[in-house]
Structures are given as structure tokens and as C-alpha cells.
Protein backbone atom coordinates (compact mmCIF):
# COMPACT_ATOMS: atom_id res chain seq x y z
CA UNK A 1 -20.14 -8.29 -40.90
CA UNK A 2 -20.13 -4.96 -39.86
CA UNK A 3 -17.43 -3.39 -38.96
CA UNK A 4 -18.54 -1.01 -36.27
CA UNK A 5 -19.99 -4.57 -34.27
CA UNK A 6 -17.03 -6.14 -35.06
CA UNK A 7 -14.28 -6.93 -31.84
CA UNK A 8 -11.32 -4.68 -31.76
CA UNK A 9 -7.83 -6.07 -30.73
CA UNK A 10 -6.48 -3.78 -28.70
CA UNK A 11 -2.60 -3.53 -29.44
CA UNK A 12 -0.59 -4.67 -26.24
CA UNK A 13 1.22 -1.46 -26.55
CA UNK A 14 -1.52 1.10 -25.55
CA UNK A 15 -2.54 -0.35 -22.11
CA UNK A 16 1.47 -1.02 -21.00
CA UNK A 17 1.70 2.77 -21.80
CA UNK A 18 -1.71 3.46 -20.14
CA UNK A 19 -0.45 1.81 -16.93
CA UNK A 20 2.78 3.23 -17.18
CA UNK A 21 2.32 6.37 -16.91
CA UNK A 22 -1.04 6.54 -15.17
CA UNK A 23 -3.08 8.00 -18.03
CA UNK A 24 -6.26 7.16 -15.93
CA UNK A 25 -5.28 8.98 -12.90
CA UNK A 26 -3.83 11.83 -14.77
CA UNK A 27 -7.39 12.00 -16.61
CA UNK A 28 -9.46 11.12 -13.12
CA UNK A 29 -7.42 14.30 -11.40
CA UNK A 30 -7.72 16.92 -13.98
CA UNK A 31 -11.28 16.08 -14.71
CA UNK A 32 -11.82 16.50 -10.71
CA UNK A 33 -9.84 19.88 -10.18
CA UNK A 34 -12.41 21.09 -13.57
CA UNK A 35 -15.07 20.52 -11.81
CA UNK A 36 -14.01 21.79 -8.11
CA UNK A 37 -12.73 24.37 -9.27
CA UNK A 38 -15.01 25.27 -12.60
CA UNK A 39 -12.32 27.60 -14.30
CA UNK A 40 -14.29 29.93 -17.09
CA UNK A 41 -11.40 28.93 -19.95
CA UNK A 42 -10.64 25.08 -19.23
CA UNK A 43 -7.46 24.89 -21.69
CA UNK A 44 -5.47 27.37 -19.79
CA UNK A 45 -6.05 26.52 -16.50
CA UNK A 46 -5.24 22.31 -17.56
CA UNK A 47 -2.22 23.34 -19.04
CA UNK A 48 -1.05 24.83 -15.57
CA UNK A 49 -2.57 22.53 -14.05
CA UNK A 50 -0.39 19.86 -15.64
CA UNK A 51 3.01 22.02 -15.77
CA UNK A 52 2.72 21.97 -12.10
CA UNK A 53 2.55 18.28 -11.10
CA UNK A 54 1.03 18.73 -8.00
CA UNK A 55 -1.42 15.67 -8.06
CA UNK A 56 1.04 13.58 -5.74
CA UNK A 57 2.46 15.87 -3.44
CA UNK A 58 1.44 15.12 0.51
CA UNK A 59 -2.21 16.09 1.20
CA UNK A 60 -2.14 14.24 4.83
CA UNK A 61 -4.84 15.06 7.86
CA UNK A 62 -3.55 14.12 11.39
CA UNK A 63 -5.93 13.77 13.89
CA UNK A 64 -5.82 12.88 18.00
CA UNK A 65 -6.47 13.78 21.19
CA UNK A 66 -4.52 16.15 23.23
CA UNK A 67 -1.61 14.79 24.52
CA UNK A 68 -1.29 12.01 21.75
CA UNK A 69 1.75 13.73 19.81
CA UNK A 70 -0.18 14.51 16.93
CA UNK A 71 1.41 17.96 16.39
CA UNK A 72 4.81 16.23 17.10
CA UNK A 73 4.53 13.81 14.50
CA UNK A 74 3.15 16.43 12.07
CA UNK A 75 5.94 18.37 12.12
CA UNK A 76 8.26 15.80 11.85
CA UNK A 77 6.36 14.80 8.51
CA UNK A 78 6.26 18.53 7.34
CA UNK A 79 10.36 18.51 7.83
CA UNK A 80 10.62 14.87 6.49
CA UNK A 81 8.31 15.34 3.65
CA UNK A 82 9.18 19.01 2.29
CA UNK A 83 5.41 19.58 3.14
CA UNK A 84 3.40 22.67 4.68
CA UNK A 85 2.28 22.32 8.05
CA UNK A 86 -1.07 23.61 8.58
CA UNK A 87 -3.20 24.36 12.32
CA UNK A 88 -5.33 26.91 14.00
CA UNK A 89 -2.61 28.98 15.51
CA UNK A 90 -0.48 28.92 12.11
CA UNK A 91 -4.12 29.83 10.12
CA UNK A 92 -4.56 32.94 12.23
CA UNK A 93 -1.05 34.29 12.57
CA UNK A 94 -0.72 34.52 9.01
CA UNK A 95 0.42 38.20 7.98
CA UNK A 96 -1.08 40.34 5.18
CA UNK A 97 -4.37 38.65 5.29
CA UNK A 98 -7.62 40.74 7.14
CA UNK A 99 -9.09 37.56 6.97
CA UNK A 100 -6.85 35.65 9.12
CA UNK A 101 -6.64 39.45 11.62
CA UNK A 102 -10.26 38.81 12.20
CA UNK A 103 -9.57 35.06 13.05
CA UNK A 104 -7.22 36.57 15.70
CA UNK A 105 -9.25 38.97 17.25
CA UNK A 106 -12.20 36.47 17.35
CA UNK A 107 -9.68 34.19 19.14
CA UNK A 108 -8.36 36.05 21.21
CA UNK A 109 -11.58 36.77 22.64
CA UNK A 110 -13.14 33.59 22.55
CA UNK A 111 -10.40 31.32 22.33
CA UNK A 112 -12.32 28.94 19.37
CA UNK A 113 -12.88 30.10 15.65
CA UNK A 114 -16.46 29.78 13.74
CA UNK A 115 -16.63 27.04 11.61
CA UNK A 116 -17.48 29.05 8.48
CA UNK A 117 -14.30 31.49 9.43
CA UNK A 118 -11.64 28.25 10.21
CA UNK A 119 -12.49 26.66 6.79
CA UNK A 120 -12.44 29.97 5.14
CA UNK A 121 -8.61 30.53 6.23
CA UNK A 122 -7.89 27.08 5.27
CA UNK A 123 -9.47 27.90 1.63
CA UNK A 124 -7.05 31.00 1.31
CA UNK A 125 -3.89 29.40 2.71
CA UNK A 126 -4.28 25.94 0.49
CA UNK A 127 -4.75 28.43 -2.93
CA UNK A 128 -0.67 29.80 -2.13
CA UNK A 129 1.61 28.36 -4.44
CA UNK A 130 3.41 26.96 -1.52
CA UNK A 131 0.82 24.61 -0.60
CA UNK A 132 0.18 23.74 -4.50
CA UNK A 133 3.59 23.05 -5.30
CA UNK A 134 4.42 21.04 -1.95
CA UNK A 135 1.92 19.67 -0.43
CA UNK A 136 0.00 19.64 3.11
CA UNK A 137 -0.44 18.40 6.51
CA UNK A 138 -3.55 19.35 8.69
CA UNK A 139 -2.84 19.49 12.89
CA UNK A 140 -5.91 18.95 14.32
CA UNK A 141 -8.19 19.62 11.52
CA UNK A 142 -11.10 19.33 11.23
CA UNK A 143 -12.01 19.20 14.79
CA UNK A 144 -15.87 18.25 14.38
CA UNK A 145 -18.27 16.38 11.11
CA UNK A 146 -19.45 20.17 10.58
CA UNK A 147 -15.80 21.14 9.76
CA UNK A 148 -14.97 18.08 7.71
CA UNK A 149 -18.18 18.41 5.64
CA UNK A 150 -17.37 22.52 4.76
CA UNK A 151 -14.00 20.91 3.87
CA UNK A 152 -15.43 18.71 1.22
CA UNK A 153 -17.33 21.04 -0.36
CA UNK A 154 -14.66 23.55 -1.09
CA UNK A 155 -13.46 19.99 -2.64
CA UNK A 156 -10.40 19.56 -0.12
CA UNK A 157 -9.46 15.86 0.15
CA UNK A 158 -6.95 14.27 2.00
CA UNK A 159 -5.13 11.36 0.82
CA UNK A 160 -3.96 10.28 4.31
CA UNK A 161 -5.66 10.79 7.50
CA UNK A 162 -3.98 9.25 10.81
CA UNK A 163 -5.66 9.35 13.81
CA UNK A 164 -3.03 8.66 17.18
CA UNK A 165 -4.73 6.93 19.57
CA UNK A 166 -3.81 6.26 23.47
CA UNK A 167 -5.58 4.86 26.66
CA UNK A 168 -7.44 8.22 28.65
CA UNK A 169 -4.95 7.93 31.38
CA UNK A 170 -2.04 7.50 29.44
CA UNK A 171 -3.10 11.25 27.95
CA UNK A 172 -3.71 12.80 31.12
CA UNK A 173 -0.51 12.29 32.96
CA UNK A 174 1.19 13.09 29.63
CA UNK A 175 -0.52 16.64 29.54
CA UNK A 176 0.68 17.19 33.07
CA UNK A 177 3.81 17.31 31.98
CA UNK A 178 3.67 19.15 28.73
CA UNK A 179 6.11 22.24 28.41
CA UNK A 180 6.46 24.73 25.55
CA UNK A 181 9.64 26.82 24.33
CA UNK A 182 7.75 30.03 23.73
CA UNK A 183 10.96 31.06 21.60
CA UNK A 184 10.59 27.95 19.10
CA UNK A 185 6.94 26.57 19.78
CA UNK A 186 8.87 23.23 20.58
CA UNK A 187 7.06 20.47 22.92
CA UNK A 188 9.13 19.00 25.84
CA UNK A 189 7.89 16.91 28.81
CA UNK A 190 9.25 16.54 32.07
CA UNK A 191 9.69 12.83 32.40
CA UNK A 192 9.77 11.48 28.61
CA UNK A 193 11.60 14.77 26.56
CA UNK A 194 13.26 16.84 29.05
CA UNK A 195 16.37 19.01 26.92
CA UNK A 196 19.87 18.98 28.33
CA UNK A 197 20.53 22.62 28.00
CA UNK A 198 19.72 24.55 31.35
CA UNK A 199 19.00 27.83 29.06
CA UNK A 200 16.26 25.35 27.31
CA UNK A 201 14.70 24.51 30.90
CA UNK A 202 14.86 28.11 32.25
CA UNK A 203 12.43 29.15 30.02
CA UNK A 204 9.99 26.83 29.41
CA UNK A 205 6.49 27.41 30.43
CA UNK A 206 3.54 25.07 31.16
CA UNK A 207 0.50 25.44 28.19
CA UNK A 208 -3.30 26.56 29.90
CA UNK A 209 -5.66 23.98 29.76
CA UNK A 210 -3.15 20.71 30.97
CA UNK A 211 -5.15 20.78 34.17
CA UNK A 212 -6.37 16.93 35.00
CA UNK A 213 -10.36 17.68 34.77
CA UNK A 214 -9.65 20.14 32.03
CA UNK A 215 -8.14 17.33 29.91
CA UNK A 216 -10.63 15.10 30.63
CA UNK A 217 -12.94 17.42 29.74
CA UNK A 218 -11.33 17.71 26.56
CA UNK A 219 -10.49 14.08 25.97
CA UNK A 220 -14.55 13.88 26.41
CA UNK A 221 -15.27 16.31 23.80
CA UNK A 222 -12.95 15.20 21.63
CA UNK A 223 -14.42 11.62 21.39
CA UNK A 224 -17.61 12.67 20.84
CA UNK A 225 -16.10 14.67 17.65
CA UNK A 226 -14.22 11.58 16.53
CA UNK A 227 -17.25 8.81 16.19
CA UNK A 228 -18.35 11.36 13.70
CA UNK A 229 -15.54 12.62 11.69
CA UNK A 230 -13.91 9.19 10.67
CA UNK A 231 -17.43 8.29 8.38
CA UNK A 232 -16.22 11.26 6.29
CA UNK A 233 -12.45 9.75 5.09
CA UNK A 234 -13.38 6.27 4.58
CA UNK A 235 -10.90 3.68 3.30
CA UNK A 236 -8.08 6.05 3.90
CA UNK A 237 -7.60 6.31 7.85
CA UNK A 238 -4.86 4.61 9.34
CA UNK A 239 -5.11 4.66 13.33
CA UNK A 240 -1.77 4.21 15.28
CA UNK A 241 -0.75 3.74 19.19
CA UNK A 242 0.63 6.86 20.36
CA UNK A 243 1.64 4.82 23.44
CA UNK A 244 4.79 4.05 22.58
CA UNK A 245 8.33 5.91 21.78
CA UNK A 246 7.75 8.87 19.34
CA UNK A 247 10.21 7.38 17.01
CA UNK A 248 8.36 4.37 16.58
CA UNK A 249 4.99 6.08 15.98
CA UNK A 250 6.82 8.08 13.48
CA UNK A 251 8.15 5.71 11.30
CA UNK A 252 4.40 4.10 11.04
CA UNK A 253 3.13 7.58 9.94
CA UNK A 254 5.80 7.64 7.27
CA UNK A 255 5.46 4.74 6.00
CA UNK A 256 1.81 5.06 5.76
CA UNK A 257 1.93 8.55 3.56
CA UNK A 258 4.59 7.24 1.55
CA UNK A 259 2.00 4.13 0.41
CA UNK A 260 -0.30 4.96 -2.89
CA UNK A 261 -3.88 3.59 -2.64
CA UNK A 262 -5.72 1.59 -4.99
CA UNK A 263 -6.29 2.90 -8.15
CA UNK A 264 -9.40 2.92 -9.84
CA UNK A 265 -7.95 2.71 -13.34
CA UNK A 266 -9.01 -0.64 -15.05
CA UNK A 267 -5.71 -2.59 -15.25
CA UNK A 268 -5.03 -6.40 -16.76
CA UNK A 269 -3.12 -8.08 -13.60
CA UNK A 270 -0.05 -10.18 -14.72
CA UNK A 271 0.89 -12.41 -12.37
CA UNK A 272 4.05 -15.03 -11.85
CA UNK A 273 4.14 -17.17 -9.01
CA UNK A 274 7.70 -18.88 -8.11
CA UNK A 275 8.73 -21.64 -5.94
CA UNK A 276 9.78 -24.85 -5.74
CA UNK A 277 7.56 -28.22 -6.02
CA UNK A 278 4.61 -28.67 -3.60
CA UNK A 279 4.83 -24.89 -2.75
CA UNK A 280 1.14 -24.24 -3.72
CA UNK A 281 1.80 -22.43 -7.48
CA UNK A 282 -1.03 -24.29 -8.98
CA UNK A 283 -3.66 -24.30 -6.30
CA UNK A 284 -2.64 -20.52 -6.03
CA UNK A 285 -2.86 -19.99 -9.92
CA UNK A 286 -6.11 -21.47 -10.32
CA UNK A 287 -7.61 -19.62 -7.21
CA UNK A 288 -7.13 -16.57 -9.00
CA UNK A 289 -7.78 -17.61 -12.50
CA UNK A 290 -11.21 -18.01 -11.09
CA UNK A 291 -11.77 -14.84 -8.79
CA UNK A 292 -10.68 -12.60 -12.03
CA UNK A 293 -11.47 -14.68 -15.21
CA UNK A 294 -7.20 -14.87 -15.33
CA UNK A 295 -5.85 -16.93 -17.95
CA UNK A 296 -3.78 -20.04 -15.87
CA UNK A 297 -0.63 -20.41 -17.46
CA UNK A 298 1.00 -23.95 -16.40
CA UNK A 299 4.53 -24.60 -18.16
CA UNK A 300 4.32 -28.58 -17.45
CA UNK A 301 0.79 -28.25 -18.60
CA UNK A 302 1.69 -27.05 -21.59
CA UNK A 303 4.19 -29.44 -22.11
CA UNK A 304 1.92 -31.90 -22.12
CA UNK A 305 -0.55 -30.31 -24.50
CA UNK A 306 1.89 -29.84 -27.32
CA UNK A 307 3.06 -33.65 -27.15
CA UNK A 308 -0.54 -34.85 -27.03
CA UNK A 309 -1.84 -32.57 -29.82
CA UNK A 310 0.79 -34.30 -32.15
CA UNK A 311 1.93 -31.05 -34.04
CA UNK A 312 5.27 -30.01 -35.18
CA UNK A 313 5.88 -28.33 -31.47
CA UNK A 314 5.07 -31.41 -30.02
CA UNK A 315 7.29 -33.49 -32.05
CA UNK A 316 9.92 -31.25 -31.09
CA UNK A 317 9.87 -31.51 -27.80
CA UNK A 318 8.70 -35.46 -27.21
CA UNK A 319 12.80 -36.47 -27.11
CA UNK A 320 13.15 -33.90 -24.72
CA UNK A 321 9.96 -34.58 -22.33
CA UNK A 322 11.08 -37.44 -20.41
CA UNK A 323 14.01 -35.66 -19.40
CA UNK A 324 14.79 -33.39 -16.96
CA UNK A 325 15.84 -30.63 -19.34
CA UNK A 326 12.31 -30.43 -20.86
CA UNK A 327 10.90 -27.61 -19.31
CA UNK A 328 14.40 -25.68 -19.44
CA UNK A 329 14.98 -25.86 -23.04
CA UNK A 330 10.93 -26.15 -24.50
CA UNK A 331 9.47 -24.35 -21.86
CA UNK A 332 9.97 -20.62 -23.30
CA UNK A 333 8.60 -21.45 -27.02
CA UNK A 334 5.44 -22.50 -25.57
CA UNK A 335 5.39 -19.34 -23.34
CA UNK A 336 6.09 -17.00 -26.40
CA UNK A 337 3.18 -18.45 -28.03
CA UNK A 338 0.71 -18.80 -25.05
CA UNK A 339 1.69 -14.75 -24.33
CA UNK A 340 2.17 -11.92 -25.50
CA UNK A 341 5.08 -11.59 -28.23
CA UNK A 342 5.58 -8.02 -27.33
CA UNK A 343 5.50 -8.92 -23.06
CA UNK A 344 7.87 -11.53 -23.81
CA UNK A 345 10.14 -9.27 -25.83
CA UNK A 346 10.05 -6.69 -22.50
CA UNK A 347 10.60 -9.53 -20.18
CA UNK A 348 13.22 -11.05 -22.32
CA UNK A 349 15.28 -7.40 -22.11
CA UNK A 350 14.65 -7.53 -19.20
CA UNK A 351 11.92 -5.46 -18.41
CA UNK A 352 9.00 -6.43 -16.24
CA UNK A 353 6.33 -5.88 -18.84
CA UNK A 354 4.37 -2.87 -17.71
CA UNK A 355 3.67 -1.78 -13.70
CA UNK A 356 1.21 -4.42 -13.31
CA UNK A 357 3.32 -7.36 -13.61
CA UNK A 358 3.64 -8.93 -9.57
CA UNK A 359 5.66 -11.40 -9.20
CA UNK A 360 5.16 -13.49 -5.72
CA UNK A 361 8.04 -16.27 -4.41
CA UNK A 362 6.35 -18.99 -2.12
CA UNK A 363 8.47 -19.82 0.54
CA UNK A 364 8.21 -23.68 1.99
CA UNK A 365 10.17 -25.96 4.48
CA UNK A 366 11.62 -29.04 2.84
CA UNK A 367 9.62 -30.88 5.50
CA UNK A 368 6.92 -29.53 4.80
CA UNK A 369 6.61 -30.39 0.75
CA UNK A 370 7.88 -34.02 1.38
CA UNK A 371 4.83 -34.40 3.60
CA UNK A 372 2.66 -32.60 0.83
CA UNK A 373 3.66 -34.64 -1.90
CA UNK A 374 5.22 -38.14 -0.88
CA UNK A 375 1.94 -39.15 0.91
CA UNK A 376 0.01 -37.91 -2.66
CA UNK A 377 -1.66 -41.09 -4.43
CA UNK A 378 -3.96 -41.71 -7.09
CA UNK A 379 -6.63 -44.37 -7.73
CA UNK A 380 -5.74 -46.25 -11.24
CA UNK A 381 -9.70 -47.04 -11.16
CA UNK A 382 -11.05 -43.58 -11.16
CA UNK A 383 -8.05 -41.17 -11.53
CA UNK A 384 -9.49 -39.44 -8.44
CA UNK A 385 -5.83 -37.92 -6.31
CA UNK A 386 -6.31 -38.54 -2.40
CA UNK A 387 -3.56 -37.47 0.32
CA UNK A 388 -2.87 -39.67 2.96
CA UNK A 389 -2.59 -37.44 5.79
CA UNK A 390 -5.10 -34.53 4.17
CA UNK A 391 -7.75 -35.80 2.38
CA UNK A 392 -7.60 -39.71 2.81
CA UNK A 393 -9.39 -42.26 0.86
CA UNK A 394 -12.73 -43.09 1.28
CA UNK A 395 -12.56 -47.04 1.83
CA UNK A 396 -9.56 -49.57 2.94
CA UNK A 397 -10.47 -50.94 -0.45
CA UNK A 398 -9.88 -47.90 -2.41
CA UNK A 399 -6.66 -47.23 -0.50
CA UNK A 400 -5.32 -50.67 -0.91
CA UNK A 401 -5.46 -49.92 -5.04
CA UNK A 402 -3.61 -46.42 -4.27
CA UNK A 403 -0.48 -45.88 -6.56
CA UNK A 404 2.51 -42.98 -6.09
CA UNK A 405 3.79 -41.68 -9.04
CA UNK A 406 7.37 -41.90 -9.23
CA UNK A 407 8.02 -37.97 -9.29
CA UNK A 408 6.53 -38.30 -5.44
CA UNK A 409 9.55 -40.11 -4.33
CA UNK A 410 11.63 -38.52 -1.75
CA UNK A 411 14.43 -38.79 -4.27
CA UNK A 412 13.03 -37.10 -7.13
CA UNK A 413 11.57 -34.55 -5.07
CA UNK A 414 15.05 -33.32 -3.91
CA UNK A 415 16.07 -33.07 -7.36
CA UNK A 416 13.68 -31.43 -8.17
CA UNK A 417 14.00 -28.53 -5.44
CA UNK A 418 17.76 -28.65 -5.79
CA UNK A 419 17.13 -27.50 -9.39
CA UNK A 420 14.83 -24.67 -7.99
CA UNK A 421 16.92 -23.39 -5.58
CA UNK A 422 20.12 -23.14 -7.83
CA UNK A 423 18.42 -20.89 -10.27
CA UNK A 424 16.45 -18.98 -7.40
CA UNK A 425 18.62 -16.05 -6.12
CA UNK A 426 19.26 -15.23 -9.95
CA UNK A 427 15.24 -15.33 -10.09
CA UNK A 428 15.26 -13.17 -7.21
CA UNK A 429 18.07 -10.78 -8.35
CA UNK A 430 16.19 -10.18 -11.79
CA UNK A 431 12.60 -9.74 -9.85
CA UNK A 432 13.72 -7.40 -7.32
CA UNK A 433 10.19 -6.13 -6.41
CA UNK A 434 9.16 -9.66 -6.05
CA UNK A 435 7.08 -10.25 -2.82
CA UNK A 436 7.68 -13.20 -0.85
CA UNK A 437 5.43 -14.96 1.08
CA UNK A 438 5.15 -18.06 3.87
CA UNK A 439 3.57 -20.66 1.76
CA UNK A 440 3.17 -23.02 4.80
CA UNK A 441 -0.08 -22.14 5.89
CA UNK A 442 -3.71 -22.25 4.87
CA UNK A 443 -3.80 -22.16 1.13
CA UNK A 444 -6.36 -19.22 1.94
CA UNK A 445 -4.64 -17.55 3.88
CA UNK A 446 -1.75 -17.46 1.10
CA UNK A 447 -4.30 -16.57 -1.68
CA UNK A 448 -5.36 -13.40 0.64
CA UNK A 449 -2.32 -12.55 0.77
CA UNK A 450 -1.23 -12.58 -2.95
CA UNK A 451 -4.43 -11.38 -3.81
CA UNK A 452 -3.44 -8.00 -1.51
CA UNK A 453 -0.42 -8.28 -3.78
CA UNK A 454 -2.08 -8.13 -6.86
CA UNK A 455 -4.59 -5.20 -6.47
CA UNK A 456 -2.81 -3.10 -4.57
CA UNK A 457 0.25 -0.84 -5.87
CA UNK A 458 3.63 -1.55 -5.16
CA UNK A 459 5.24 0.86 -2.95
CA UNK A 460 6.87 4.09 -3.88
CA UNK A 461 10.50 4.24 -4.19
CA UNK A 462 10.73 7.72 -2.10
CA UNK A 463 13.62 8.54 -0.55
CA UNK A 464 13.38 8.06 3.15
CA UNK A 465 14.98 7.22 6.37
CA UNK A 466 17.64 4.72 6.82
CA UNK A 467 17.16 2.44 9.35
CA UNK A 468 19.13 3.76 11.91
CA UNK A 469 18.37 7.22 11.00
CA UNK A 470 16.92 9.61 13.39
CA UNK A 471 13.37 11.86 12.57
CA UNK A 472 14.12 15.19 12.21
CA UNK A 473 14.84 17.30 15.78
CA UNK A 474 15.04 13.31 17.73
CA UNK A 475 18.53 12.88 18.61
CA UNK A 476 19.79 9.38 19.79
């Protein structure tokens, strides 16, 4: 046969370091900053590119209307975060730059910049090393589709865009009682954020434009910007309630920027699914072995196989399978056949073996998995299983012949989770990004949520706020 048609075992090795150390995103980015920004020698300007490790720093838009906190929150992200915060009136004070001098006298005279002008400043400010290096947050930009579009094509792309949102009147009699520190550019309010110190309050000044119809003027304008500027960051905005306390809406912003989306780098998913009997593990298992062509791994299952297939496994473990030990001591020489030697090496160090591994613990009430599994019975005629209360037998006739298998007994069945549950929290220590779920509900319902579990990343392990721990300038 020839050897060029031939299939080609890939070694386990190369995908676990693939996945590890996100090859395909580190190719994906440098391939897209080649051809955004088309350097004339593409070695040199990849090698920077890579020295600088810049593909993950913040790149987060905050949008809302006036009144909603959004400049609030932003700086509370840019102090949280390390990041650069970026807006009109920070664009056009910058010093040193004739560009940003004509922003100001355009301003100044008009009190709005050209569209063409705004994104130019942008382009110059994101090219400092500052913004390279750590990352950026955009107040209020863009304001319309025609801004978010000149964006895009300098290639500019968020990875986060919030949007605050808040009932009209909520917003108005906010912006009545908006005050500004001219001295620090901080935002105070007469009812909600009024500061203690008199010398704070003596100088505070009310902003132009907080007028009732001018904010609902503005409020109007602005929502006939924002029907058109969300098409332009799909699958990446995250709206939030701005009414409610600050701190809260904060916290939801953070964790939001602090999440990684989806990656598009093909992946093998390697999933575990723990819990005690009747919790749902094989209904689960085979619901996704047949949404992504997974191979279902049962350990009972393959218990059974070896004893039935009569070979030298199976004659090892028939004085064991009766017995309750079976699974305990047999259990892992089936696995390190049915898998991978060199995951089961990892995991047996361990390891999980590679990023992709999820592993999901199904949480059940006892009273809940006696009713799942002591009213299970099967028909000796046909072998067809029936539940009592769920999916009950056709004909009195049929359900006169019903038997129970003996492991069904309410007896064996708290053995059986007794067993579980003494080896759990050492499961549970050893799979510390394990998710757990509520397994008493619609078995759909469960799968949805496993199946969020399983393409999505886990989270990142950035350092962040404690849970009592104030944003930065709140104080309790």
C-alpha cells in the first residue's frame, strides 16, 4: 500500500502539547497581526511580536448610556486590571501629538470629533508601547456603526464589549445629580456617592448637558446608535443592569473580562463524569458519545466484556466479579488498555492529562435515586427495561411478568452510594477544577449544561478580588 495514502497515528504527545500551550492560538494571532499589520520583513517583526506577549492582555470596549456608570466601571477595570483607559477627552488631551491639538481645537469649537479624526487618535494612541504591553479599555467608544466599522478596518478588535444598561428614568434622575471634582475628574452624586470631606463638596461642580430634556435627548440618540453597533461584536457582548449598587455591577464586569472565549483550535474533549448510582453518568455519557462521535467508556461495561470474551483478562477477573471489590481492583487494567497508556501515565502522577480533560460531579438526593432505580424492572420475555413511575409498562400483562434485579434493592443501593461517597471528597480533592452540577433535573437540561462544560474553557486563574474586597476608590 502506499505509504503517502496510508493513516498516520498521531503520537498522543503532540496534541497534549498542542493544547497545552495553545499552539493554535499562538499561530491564529501572529498570522492575524501579519496580515493587519503587513510588516515588509515578517521574521523580525514575529520575533517581537512574540517577545512581547501581548496577545492576552485586556482589549475590553465599554459601552452605555449617559448616566449608566460606564466610565465608573471603566476605570475601576483600568486600576483593577493594570490596563489603559482610553475616551474622547483622554484622546485629545494627549501632549506632543498635532494630531490630537487639532482634535482639541475641533472640539472645542464644536464640541464632537469627525469620525475619520476620533479613529485616527485611537490608531496613534493603541501603537504606544503602553497600550501593547498592557492592554485597553474603550469609554464610550465607538459611539455610532460608522465608528465601529473604521475601527475594524485598522484591524482593532475587542475581546470584551459590555454594554450597562438601565430603565430611561432611572438615567435621568441619576444625571441630575451627577457632580465632577474638576481637580481629579472623579464622579460623585448627590444622593447615591456624596464624599465626606467638606473640601471635596466645596468644589464640586455640576457637568453641562445633565439637563432633563437634554438627557433625554441624548438617551434618544444614543439608542438609535446602539441597535446598530452591537451587529458589529457578535458573540462577545455581555449586557449588565447598571441599576443596581456599583459594586455589584463591577464584580460582573470583572468577572466577565477575566473569562477566555471559545477557542477555535480543534481539540479531542476528554471527559469523566462522577457520581454515585442512578446519578445519570450513563445516559449523560452516551448523550455525548453521540453529539461528538466520543468514545463511551463504561467501567462495569467493561467488566463484563472481558469475562464474556473468555480471555486471559477475563479469567482474571471472573473470581473477583461477583464481588464488590471488582471494579476497585480490575477496573484500572481495563482502563489502561481501553486509553491511552501515556494519559493514564499523566493521570496516574497525577496530572490531568492535557487542558482538555473536564471532569463533571453529578450531584443527586438519596431520594431521588431510590425512586430512579428501585421502581426499575425488566421484562424476562423481551429484555425491554420499563420504570414504574417514568416510563411504565405497556399492558397489566407485561407488568405482571416484571422482575427487579437485586442491585435495585433499597439495600444494595445504599451500599453502593456509601462506597461512593467515602472515596468522593478524595475524588474531589484530586479534581479540583471539577464542575459540579444538580443532576436532579431534566436529563437535558444536565447534558446542556455539561456540554457548556466541555466546549468552553475553564476559567483563568487571575488574581482578583477577595470576596469581601472593595473595587478600587469604593470604600465600605
Amino acid at each position: 500500500m502506499d505509504a503517502t495514502t496510508a493513516p498516520h497515528r498521531i503520537p498522543p504527545e503532540m496534541p497534549q502539547y498542542g493544547e497545552a500551550n495553545h499552539i493554535f492560538e499562538l499561530m491564529q494571532n501572529l498570522l492575524e497581526q501579519l496580515l493587519i499589520q503587513q510588516p515588509k520583513d515578517p521574521i523580525p517583526f514575529m520575533i517581537k511580536h512574540l517577545q512581547r506577549d501581548s496577545d492576552y492582555v485586556p482589549k475590553i470596549v465599554i459601552l452605555g448610556p449617559p448616566a449608566s456608570g460606564k466610565t465608573t466601571i471603566a476605570m475601576w477595570l483600568g486600576k483593577h486590571l493594570n490596563s489603559n483607559l482610553l475616551s474622547v477627552e483622554s484622546l485629545i488631551a494627549k501632549e506632543y501629538s498635532s494630531l490630537a491639538a487639532d482634535a482639541r481645537t475641533h472640539y472645542q469649537k464644536f464640541q464632537t470629533l469627525p469620525d475619520v479624526l476620533l479613529v485616527r487618535l485611537l490608531q496613534e494612541r493603541l501603537r504606544e508601547e503602553d497600550c501593547i504591553r498592557r492592554g485597553w479599555i474603550l469609554d464610550g467608544i465607538p459611539e455610532t456603526r460608522e465608528q465601529a466599522l473604521l475601527i475594524q478596518t485598522l484591524g482593532v478588535s475587542p475581546r470584551h464589549v459590555i454594554v450597562l444598561s438601565a430603565p430611561d428614568t432611572v438615567l435621568i434622575e441619576r444625571n441630575l445629580g451627577k457632580r465632577i471634582d474638576p481637580q481629579t475628574g472623579e464622579i460623585y452624586h448627590t444622593t447615591f456617592d456624596w464624599p465626606p470631606e467638606s473640601e471635596i463638596q466645596d468644589r464640586l461642580i455640576a457637568p453641562a448637558g445633565i439637563s432633563e430634556g437634554e438627557t433625554a435627548r441624548r438617551l434618544l440618540e444614543y439608542h438609535r446608535n446602539m441597535v446598530r453597533i452591537l451587529p458589529s461584536y457578535p458573540k462577545i457582548v455581555k449586557v449588565i443592569t447598571a441599576d443596581q449598587p456599583c459594586v455589584d455591577v463591577f464584580y460582573q464586569a470583572l468577572t466577565y473580562v477575566q473569562t477566555v472565549h471559545r477557542s477555535n483550535a480543534p481539540f479531542t474533549p476528554r471527559v469523566l463524569l462522577c457520581g454515585p448510582v442512578g446519578s445519570g453518568k450513563s445516559l449523560q455519557a452516551a448523550l455525548l458519545a453521540q453529539k461528538y462521535g466520543l468514545v463511551n467508556v463504561c467501567c462495569g461495561q467493561l467488566l463484563k466484556e472481558a469475562v464474556a470474551d473468555k480471555s486471559k483478562y477475563g479469567e482474571m477477573i471472573r473470581p473477583f466479579f461477583e464481588k464488590e471489590t471488582a471494579a476497585t481492583i480490575t477496573g484500572p487494567i481495563l482502563l489502561v488498555r481501553k486509553l491511552s497508556l501515556t494519559e493514564v501515565a499523566l493521570v496516574a502522577q497525577g496530572r490531568p492529562a492535557g487542558p482538555r480533560w473536564r471532569v463533571f460531579f453529578l450531584n443527586v438526593p438519596f431520594d431521588s435515586i431510590i425512586e430512579r432505580l428501585t421502581l426499575r424492572r425488566t421484562d424476562p420475555v423481551t429484555g425491554e427495561r420499563s420504570h414504574l413511575m417514568y416510563k411504565p409498562p405497556p399492558t397489566m400483562e407485561i407488568q405482571a411478568r416484571l422482575l427487579q434485579s437485586p442491585k435495585d434493592s433499597e439495600e444494595q443501593i445504599r451500599l453502593r452510594m456509601e462506597l461512593f461517597y467515602r472515596n468522593s471528597a478524595e475524588l474531589q480533592e484530586f479534581y479540583r477544577q471539577a464542575i459540579t452540577l444538580n443532576g436532579d433535573q431534566d436529563p437535558y437540561t444536565v447534558f446542556e449544561y455539561i456540554e457548556s462544560g466541555v466546549i468552553n474553557p475553564l476559567p483563568k486563574k487571575v488574581p482578583g478580588l477577595r470576596a469581601k474586597e472593595y473595587p478600587p476608590g469604593e470604600q465600605s
